[in-house]
Protein backbone atom coordinates (compact mmCIF):
# COMPACT_ATOMS: atom_id res chain seq x y z
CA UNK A 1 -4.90 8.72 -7.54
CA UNK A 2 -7.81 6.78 -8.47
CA UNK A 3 -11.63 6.76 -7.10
CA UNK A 4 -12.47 4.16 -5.20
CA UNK A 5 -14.57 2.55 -7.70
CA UNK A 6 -11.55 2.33 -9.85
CA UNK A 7 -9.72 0.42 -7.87
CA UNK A 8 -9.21 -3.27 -8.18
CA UNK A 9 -6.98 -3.33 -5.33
CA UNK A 10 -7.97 -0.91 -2.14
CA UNK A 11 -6.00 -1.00 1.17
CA UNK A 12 -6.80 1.23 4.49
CA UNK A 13 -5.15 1.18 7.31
CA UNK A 14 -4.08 -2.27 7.06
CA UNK A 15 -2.58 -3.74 10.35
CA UNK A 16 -1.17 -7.22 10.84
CA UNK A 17 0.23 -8.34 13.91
CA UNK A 18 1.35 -12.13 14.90
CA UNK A 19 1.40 -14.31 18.18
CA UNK A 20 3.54 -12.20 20.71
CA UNK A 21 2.38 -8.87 20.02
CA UNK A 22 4.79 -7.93 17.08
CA UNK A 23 3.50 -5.62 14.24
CA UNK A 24 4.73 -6.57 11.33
CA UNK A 25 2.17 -4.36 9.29
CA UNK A 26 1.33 -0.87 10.80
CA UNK A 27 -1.53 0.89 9.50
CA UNK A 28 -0.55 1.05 5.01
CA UNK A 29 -2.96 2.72 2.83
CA UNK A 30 -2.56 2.35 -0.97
CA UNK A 31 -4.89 1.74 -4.02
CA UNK A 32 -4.36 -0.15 -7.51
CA UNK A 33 -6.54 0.43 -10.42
CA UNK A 34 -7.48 -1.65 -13.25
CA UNK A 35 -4.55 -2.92 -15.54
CA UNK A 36 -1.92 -1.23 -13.37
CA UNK A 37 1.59 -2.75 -12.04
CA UNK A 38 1.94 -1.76 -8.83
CA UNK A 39 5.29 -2.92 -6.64
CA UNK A 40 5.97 -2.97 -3.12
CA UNK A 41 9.47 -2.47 -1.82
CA UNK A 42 11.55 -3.06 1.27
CA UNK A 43 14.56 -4.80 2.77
CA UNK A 44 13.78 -8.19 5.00
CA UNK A 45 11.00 -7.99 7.24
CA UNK A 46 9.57 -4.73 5.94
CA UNK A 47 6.35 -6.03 5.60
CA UNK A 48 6.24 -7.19 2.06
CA UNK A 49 4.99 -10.91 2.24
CA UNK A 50 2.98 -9.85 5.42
CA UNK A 51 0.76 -7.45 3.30
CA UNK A 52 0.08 -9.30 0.23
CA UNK A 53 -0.84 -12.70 2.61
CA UNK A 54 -3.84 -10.43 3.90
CA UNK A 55 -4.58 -9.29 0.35
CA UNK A 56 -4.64 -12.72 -0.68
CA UNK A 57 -7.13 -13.84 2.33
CA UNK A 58 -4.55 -15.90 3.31
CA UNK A 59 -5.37 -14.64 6.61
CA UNK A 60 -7.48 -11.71 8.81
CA UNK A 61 -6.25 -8.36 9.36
CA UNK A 62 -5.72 -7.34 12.89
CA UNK A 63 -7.16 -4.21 11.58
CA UNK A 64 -8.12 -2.03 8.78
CA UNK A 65 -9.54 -3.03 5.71
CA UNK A 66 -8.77 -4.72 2.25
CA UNK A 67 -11.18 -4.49 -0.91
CA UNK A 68 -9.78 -6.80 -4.15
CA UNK A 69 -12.23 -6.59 -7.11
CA UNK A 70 -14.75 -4.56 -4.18
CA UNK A 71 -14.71 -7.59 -2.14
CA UNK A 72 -13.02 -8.73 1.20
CA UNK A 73 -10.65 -11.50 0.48
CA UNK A 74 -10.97 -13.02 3.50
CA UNK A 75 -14.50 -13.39 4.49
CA UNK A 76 -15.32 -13.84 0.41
CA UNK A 77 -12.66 -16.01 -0.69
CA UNK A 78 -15.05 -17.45 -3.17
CA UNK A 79 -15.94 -14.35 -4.88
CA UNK A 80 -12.07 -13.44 -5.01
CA UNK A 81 -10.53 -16.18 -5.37
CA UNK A 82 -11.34 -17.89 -9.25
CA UNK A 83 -10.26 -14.24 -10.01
CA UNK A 84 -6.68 -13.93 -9.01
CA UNK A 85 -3.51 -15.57 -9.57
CA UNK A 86 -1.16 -16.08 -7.47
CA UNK A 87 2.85 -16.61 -6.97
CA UNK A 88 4.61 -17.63 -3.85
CA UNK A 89 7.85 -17.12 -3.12
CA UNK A 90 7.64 -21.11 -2.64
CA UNK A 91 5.55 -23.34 -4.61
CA UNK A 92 5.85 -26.39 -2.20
CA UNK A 93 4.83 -28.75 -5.15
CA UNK A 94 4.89 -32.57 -4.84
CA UNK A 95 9.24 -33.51 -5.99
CA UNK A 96 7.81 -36.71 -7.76
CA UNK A 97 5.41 -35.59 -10.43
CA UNK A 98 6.44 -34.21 -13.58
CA UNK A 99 5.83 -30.42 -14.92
CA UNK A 100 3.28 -31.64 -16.70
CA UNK A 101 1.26 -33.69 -14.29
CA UNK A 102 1.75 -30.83 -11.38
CA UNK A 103 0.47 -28.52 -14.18
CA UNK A 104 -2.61 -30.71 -14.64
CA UNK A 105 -3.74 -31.70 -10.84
CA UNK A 106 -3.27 -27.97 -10.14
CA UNK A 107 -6.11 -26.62 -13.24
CA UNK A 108 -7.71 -29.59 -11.99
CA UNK A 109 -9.48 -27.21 -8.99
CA UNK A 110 -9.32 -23.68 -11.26
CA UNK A 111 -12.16 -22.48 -12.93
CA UNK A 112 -11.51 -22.11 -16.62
CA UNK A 113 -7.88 -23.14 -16.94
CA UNK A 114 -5.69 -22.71 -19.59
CA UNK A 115 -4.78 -26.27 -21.05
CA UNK A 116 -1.36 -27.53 -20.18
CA UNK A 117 0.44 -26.61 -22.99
CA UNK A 118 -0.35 -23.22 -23.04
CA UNK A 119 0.20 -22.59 -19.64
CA UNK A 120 3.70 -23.95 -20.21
CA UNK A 121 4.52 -22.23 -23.40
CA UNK A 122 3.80 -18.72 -21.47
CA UNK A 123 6.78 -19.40 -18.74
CA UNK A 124 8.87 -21.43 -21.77
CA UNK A 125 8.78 -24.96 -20.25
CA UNK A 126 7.01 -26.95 -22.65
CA UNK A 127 10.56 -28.69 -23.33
CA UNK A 128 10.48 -29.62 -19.65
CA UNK A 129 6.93 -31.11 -19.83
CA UNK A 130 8.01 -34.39 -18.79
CA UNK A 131 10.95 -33.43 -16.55
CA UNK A 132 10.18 -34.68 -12.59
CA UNK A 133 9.89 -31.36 -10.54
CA UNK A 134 12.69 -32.75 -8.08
CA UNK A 135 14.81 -32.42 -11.41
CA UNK A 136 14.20 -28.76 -12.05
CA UNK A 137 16.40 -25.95 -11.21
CA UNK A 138 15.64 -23.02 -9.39
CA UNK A 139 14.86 -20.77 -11.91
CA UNK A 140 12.52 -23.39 -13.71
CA UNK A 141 10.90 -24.04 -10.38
CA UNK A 142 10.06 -20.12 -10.15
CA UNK A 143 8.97 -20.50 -14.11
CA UNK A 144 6.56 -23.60 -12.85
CA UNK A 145 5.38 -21.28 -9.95
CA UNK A 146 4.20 -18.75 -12.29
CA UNK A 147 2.48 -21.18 -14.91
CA UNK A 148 0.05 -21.92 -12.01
CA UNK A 149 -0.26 -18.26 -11.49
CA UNK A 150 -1.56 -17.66 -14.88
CA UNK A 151 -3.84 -21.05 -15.15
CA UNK A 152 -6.66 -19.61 -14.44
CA UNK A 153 -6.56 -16.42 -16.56
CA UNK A 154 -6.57 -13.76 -13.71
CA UNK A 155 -7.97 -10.37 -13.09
CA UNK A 156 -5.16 -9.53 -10.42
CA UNK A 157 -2.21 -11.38 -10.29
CA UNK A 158 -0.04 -11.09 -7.07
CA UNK A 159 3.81 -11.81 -7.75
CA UNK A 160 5.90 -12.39 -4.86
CA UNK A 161 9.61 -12.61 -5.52
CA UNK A 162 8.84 -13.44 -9.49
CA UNK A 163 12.19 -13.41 -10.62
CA UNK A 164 14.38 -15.20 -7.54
CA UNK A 165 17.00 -17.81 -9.38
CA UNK A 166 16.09 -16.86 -12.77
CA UNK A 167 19.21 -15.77 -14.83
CA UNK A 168 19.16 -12.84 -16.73
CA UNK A 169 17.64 -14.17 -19.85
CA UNK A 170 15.20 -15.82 -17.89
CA UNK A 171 14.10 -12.35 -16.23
CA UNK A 172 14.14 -10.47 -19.11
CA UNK A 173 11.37 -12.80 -20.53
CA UNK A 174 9.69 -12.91 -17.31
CA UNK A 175 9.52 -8.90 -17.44
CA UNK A 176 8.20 -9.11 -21.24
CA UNK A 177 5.19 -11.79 -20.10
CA UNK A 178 4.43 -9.49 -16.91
CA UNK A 179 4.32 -6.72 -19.21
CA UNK A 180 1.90 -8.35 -21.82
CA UNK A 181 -0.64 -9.30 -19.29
CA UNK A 182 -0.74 -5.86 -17.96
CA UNK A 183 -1.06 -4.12 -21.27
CA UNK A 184 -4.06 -6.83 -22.21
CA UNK A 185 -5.82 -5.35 -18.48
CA UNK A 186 -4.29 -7.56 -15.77
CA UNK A 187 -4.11 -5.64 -12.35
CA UNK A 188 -0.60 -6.61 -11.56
CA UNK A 189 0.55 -6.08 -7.80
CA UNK A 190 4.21 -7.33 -7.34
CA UNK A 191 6.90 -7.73 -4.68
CA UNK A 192 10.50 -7.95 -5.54
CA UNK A 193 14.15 -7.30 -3.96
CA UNK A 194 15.48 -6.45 -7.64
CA UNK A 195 14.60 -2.75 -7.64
CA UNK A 196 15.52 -2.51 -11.24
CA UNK A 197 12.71 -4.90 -11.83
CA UNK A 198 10.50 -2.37 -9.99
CA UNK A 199 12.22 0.41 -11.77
CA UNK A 200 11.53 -1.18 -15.36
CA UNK A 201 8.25 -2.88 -14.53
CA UNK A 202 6.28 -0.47 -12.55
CA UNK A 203 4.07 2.31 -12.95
CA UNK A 204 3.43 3.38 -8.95
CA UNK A 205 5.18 1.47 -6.04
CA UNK A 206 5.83 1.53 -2.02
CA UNK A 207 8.72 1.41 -0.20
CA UNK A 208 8.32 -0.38 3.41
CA UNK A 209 10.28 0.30 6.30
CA UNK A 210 9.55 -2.03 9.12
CA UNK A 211 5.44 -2.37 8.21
CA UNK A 212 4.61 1.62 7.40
CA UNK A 213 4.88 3.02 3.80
CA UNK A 214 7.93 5.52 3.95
CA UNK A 215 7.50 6.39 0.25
CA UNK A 216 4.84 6.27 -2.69
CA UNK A 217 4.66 7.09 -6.29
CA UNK A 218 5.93 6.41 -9.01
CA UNK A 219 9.54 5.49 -10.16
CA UNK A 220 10.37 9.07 -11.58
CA UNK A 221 8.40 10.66 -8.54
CA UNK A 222 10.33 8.79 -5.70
CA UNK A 223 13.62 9.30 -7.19
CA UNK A 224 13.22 13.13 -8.25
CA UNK A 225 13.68 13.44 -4.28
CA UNK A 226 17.49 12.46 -5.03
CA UNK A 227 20.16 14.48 -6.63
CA UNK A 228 21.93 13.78 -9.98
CA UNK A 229 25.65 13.27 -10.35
CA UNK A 230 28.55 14.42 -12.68
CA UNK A 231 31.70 13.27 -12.71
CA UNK A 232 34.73 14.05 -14.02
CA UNK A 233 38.28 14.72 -14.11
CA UNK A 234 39.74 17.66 -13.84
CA UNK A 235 41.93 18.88 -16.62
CA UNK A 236 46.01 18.94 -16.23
CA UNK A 237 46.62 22.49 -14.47
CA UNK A 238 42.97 23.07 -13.25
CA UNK A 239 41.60 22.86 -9.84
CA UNK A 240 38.21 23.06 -8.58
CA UNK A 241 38.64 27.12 -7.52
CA UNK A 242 38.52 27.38 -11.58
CA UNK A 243 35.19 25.67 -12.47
CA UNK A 244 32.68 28.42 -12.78
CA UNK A 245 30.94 29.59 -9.84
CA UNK A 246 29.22 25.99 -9.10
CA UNK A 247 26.19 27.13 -6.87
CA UNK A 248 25.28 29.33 -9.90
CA UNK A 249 24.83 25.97 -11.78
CA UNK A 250 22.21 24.73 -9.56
CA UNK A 251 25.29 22.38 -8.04
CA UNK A 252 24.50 21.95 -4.06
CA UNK A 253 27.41 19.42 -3.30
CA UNK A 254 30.60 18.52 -4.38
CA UNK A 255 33.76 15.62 -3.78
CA UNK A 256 37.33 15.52 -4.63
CA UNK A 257 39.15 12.20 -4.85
CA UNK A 258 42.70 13.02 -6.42
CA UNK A 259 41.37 14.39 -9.75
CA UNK A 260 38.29 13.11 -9.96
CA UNK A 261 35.29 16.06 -9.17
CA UNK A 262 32.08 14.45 -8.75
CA UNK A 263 28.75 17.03 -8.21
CA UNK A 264 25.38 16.69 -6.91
CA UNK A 265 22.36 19.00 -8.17
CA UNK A 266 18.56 18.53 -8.74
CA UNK A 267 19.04 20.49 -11.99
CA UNK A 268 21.38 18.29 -14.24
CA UNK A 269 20.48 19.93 -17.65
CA UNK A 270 21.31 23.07 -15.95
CA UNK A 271 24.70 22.03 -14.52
CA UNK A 272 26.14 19.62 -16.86
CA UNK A 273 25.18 22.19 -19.85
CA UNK A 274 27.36 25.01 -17.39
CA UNK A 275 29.99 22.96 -17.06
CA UNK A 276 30.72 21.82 -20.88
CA UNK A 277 30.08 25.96 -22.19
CA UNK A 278 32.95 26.44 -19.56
CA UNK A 279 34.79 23.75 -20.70
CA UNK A 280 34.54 24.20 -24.61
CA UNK A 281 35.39 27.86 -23.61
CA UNK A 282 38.59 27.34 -22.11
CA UNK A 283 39.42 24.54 -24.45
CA UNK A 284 39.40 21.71 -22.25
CA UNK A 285 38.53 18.17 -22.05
CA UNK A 286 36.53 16.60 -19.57
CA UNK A 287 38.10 12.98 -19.37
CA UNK A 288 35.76 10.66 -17.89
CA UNK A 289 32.67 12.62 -17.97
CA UNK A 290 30.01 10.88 -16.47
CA UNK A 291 26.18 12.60 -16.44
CA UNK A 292 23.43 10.40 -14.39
CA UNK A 293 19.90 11.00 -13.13
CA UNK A 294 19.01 8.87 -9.28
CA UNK A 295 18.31 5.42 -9.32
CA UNK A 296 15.58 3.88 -7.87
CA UNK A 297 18.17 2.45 -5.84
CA UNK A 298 19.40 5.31 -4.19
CA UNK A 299 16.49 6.66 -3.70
CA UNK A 300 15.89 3.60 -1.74
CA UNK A 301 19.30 3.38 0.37
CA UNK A 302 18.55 7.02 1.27
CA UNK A 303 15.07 6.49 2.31
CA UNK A 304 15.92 3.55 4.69
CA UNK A 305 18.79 5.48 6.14
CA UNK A 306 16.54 8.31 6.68
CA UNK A 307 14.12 6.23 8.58
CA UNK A 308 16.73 4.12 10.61
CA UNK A 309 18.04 6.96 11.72
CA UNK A 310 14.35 8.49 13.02
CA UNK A 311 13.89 10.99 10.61
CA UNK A 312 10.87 13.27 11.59
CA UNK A 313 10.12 13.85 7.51
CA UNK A 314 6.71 12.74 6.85
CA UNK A 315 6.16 10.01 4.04
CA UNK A 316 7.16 10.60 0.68
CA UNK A 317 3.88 10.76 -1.60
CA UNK A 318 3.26 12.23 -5.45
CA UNK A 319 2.59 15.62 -3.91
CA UNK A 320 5.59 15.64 -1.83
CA UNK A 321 8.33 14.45 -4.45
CA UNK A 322 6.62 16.11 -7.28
């Protein structure tokens, strides 16, 4: 974890709480240091768009406190704000103007803007310079969204949703630009249902479960908690009584459906290097072998089951999944 100092993005005990008493943010501690992608997960109304509005200063905590660049974004907007970016999950921009003019009236209050043309080669829409925004398609409006992000060449760059409507060509470059701003030192804090983009993007994360952090680390860390699988089928004349002993390869679960065996262990080398020495020794074939490490995914499902169903396990951090 980093120092203090380190950190461009520092969050204690964050609360947020709206009109009628409902918490949508309860009490989230996490850091994010200098030229780091950090990712916050979680189903609808886990607290995602919540949290980064009160990183952004778009409005006061109810408690706790928020430090971006060692300043509160709130009550010193204008120290914060020429230094981030920003991406909505909305842009809201006006339908009539083209890409080009919303471009332009939007560097027209950033400090140091990019000129237009760059700023549209970066998301690829120079081609749709001219094009009215009422004429653009989802995707291109999220592409838009980001160019105004990046206008004013920013320190920390908050990404909500980054990659809604864009195909997969689209998100593939999207990843690749992310990327290149975080390897030239952008602090890069991003929110995203697409848990492969988390998964590829990434270095630490959060998942939220209804506004408290139920898991932190990084990608490897919070899936390491989940087993591996192996699948296969079982040869013509074998059953599962003749696999070798399977707890002595580290295997603590297994399913039958018809032929097909499929085994859970946290040691996968271990148990899928057992299983083919058995299988080369009896001089077998294992049709349909299929060897896999946790997604991020499941790592996920199980982690929201575990705390819809009141799980007293205490949040998952580096030291805990490690």
């Amino acid at each position: 974890m980093n120092t203090t100092e380190e950190n461009v993005i520092d969050v204690t005990d964050l609360r947020r709480v709206y009109a009628g008493g409902f918490e949508a943010v309860r009490g989230i501690s996490f850091s994010v240091g200098k030229g780091e992608l950090f990712a916050l997960l979680g189903t609808n109304g886990a607290g995602k768009t919540s949290t980064v509005e009160l990183l952004e200063g778009l409005a006061r905590p109810a408690a706790g406190r928020v430090r971006i660049l060692g300043h509160d974004p709130y009550t010193e907007r204008t120290a914060v704000r020429p230094r981030i970016g920003v991406m909505l999950q909305e842009g809201g921009f006006p339908a009539e103007l083209t890409v080009a003019e919303t471009v332009r009236m939007w560097a027209g209050s950033t400090s140091g803007a990019r000129p237009v043309g760059e700023a549209l080669e970066l998301v690829g829409l120079s081609k749709r310079a001219g094009v009215r925004v009422k004429q653009l398609s989802g995707g291109e409006k999220r592409r838009l969204d980001l160019a105004l992000a990046l206008l004013g060449r920013p320190e920390v760059l908050f990404l909500d949703e980054p990659t809604t409507g864009l195909d997969a060509e689209g998100r593939a470059e999207t990843w690749e630009l992310v990327r290149g701003l975080r390897d030239t030192g952008t602090t890069v804090l991003l929110t995203t249902h697409y848990l492969e983009e988390a998964e590829s993007l990434a270095e630490r994360l959060a998942i939220l479960h209804e506004g408290r952090i139920a898991a932190t680390g990084t990608p490897a860390e919070v899936t390491a908690a989940q087993p591996s699988r192996i699948s296969f089928e079982l040869p013509e004349g074998y059953f599962v009584g003749d696999l070798p002993p399977l707890a002595g390869l580290g295997v603590n679960g297994h399913e039958l459906s018809g032929r097909t065996v499929k085994l859970r262990t946290h040691e996968l080398q271990r148990a899928a290097t057992g299983l083919l020495l058995w299988a080369q020794e009896v001089g077998v074939q294992l049709r349909g072998l299929d060897v896999r490490s946790a997604s991020l995914e499941e790592a996920f499902l199980q982690i929201a089951r575990e705390v819809r169903e009141g799980s007293d396990q205490p949040v998952r951090t580096k030291e805990t999944v490690a």
